[in-house]
N, C-alpha and C. Protein backbone atom coordinates (compact mmCIF):
# COMPACT_ATOMS: atom_id res chain seq x y z
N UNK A 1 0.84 -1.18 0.00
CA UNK A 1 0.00 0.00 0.00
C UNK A 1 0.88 1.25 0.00
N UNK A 2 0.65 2.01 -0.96
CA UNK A 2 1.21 3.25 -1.20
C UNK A 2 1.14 4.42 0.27
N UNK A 3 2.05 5.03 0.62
CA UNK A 3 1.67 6.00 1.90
C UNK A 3 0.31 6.66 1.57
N UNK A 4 0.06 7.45 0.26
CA UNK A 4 -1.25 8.35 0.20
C UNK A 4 -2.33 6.97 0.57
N UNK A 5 -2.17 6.37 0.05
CA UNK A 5 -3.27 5.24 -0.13
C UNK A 5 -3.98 5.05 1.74
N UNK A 6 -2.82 4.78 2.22
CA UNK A 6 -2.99 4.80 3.91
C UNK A 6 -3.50 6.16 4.57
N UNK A 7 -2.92 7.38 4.15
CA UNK A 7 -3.18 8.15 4.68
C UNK A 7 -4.55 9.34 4.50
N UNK A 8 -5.05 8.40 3.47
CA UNK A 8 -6.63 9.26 2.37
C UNK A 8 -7.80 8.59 3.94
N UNK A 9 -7.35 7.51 4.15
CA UNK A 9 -8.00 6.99 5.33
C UNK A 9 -8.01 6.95 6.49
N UNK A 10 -6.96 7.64 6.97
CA UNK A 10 -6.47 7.33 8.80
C UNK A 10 -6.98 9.39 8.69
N UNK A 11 -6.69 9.59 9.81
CA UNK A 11 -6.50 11.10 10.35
C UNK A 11 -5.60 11.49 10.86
N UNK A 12 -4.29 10.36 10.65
CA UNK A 12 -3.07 10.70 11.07
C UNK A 12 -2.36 11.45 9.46
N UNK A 13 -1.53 12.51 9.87
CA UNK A 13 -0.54 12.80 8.95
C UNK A 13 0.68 12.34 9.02
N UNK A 14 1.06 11.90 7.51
CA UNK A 14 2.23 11.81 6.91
C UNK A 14 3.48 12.10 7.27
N UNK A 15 4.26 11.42 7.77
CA UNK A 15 5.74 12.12 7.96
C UNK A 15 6.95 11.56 7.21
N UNK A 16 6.57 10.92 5.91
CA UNK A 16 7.48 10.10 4.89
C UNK A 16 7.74 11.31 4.11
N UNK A 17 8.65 12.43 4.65
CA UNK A 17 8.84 13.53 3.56
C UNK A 17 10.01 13.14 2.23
N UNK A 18 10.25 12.20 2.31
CA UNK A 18 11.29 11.54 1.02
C UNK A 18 10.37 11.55 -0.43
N UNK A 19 8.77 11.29 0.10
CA UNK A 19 7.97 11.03 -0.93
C UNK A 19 7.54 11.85 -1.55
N UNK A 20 7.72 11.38 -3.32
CA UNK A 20 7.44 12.25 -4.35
C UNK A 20 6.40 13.79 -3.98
N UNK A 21 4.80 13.42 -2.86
CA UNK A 21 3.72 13.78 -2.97
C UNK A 21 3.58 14.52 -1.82
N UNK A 22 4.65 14.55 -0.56
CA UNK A 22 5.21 15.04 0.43
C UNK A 22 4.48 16.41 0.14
N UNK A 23 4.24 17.26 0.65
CA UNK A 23 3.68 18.61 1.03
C UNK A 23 4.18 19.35 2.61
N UNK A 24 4.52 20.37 2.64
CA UNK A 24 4.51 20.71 4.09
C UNK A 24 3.13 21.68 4.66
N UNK A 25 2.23 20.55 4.69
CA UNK A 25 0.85 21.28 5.06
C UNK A 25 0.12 20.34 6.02
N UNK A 26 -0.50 21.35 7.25
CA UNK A 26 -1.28 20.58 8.02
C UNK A 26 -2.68 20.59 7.84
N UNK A 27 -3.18 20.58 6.70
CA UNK A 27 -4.16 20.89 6.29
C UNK A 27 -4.79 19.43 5.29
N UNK A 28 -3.83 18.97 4.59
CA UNK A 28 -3.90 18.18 3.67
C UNK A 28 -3.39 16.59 4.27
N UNK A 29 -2.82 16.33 5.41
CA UNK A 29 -1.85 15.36 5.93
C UNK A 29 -0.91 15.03 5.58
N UNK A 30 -0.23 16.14 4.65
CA UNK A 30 1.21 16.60 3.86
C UNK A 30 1.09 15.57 2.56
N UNK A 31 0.20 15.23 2.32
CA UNK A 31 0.20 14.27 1.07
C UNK A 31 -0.57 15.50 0.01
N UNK A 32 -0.02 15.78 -1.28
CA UNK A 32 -0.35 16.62 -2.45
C UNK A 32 -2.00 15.48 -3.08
N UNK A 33 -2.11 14.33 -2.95
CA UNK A 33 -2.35 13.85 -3.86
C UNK A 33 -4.12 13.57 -2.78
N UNK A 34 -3.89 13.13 -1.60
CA UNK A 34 -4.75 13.60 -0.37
C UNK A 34 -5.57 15.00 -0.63
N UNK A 35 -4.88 15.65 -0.78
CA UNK A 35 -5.38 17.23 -0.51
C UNK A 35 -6.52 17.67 -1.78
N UNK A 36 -6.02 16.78 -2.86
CA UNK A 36 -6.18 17.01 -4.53
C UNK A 36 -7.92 16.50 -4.04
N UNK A 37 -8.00 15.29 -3.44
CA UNK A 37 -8.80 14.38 -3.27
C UNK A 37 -10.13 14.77 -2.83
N UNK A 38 -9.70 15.89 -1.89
CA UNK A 38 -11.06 16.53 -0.76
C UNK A 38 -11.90 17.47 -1.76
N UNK A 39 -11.87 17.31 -2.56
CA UNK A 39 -12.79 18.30 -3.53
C UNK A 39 -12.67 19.57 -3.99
N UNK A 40 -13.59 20.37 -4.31
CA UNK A 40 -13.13 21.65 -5.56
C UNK A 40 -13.01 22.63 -3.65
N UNK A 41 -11.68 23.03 -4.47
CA UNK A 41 -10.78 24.21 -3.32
C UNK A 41 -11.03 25.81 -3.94
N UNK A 42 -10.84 26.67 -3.51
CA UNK A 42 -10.15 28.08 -3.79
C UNK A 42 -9.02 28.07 -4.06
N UNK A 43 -8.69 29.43 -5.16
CA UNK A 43 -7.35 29.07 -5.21
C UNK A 43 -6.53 29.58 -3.99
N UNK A 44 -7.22 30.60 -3.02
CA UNK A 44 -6.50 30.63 -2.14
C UNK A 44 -6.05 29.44 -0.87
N UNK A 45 -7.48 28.84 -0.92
CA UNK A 45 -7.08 27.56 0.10
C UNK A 45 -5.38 26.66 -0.43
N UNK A 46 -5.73 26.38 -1.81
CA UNK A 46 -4.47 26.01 -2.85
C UNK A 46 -3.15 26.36 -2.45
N UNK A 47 -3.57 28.02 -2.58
CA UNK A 47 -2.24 28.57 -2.50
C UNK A 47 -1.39 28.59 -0.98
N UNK A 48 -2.58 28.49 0.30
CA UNK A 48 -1.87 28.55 1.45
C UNK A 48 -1.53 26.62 2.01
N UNK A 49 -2.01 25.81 1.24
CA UNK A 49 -1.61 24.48 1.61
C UNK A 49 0.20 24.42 0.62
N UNK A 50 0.28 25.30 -0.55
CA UNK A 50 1.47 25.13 -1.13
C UNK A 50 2.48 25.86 -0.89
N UNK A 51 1.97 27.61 0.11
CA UNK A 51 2.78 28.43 0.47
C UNK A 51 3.14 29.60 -0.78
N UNK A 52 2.52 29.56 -1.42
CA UNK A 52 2.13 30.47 -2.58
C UNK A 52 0.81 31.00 -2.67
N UNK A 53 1.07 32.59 -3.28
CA UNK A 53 -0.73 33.29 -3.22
C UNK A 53 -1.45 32.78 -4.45
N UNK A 54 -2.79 33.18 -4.38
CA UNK A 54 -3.55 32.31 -5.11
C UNK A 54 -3.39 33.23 -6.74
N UNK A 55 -2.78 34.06 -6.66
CA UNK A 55 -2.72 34.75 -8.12
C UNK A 55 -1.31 33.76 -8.54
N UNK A 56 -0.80 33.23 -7.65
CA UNK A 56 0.13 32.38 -8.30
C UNK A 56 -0.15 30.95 -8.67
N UNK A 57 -0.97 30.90 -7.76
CA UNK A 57 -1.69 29.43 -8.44
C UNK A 57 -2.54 29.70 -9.55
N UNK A 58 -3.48 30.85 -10.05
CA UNK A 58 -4.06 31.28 -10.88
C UNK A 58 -3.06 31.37 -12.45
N UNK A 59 -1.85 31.61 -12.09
CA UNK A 59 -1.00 31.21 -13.49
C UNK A 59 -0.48 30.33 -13.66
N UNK A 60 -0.27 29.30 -12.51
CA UNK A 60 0.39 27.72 -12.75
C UNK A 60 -0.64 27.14 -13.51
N UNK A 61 -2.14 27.47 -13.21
CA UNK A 61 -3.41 26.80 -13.77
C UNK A 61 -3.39 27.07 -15.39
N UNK A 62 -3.48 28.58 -15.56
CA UNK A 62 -3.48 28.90 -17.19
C UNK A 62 -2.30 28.02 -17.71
N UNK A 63 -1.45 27.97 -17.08
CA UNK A 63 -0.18 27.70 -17.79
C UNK A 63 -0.48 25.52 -17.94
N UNK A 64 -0.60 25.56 -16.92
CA UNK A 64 -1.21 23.90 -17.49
C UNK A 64 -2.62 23.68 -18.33
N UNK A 65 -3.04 24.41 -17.91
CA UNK A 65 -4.52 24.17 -19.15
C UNK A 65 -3.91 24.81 -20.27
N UNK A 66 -3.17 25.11 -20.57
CA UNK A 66 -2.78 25.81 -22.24
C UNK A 66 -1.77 24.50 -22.78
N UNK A 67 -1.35 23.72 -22.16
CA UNK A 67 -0.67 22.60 -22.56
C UNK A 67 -1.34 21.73 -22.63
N UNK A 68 -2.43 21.57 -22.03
CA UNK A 68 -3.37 20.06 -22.21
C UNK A 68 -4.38 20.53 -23.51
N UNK A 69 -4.84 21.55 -23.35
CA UNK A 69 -6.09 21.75 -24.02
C UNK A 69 -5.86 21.63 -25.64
N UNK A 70 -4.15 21.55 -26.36
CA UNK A 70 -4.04 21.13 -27.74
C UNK A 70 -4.07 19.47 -27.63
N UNK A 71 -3.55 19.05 -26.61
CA UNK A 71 -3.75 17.54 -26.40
C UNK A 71 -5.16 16.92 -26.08
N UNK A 72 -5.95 17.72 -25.67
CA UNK A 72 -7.51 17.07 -25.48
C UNK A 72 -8.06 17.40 -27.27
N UNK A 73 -7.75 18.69 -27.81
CA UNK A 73 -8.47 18.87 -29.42
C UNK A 73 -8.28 18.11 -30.27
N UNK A 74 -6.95 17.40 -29.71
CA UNK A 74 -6.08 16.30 -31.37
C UNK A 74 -6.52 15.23 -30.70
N UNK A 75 -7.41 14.97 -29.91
CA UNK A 75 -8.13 13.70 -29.50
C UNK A 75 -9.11 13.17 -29.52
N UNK A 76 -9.81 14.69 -30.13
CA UNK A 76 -11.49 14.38 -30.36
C UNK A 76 -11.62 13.98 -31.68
């Protein structure tokens, strides 16, 4: 069993910070992939579980939806 896998279920947090998905947030149980899981966020909630403001998460977003969105058109 993967650490997130264990930790999507307990209410204990994470302290395997070696791992890829590691986060330093007490909010999420330091797992990125946990946090992803709990449903539609703000970008400010976003930005204070990653330690960045949410106008910065607001351009990491454009900036990944502008790379997927030629890969979702050449698929339809």
């Amino acid at each position: 069993m993967k650490c997130y896998e264990l930790h999507r279920s307990t209410p204990v947090a994470c302290k395997n910070t070696s791992c890829r998905y590691w986060i330093d947030s007490s909010n999420c149980k330091n797992c990125a992939i946990v946090g992803a899981g709990e449903g539609p966020m703000t970008l400010q909630s976003i930005g204070d579980i990653f330690g960045i403001t949410r106008m910065r998460v607001c351009q990491i977003e454009k900036k990944i939806l502008s790379k997927i969105k030629p890969s979702i058109l050449n698929n339809r």
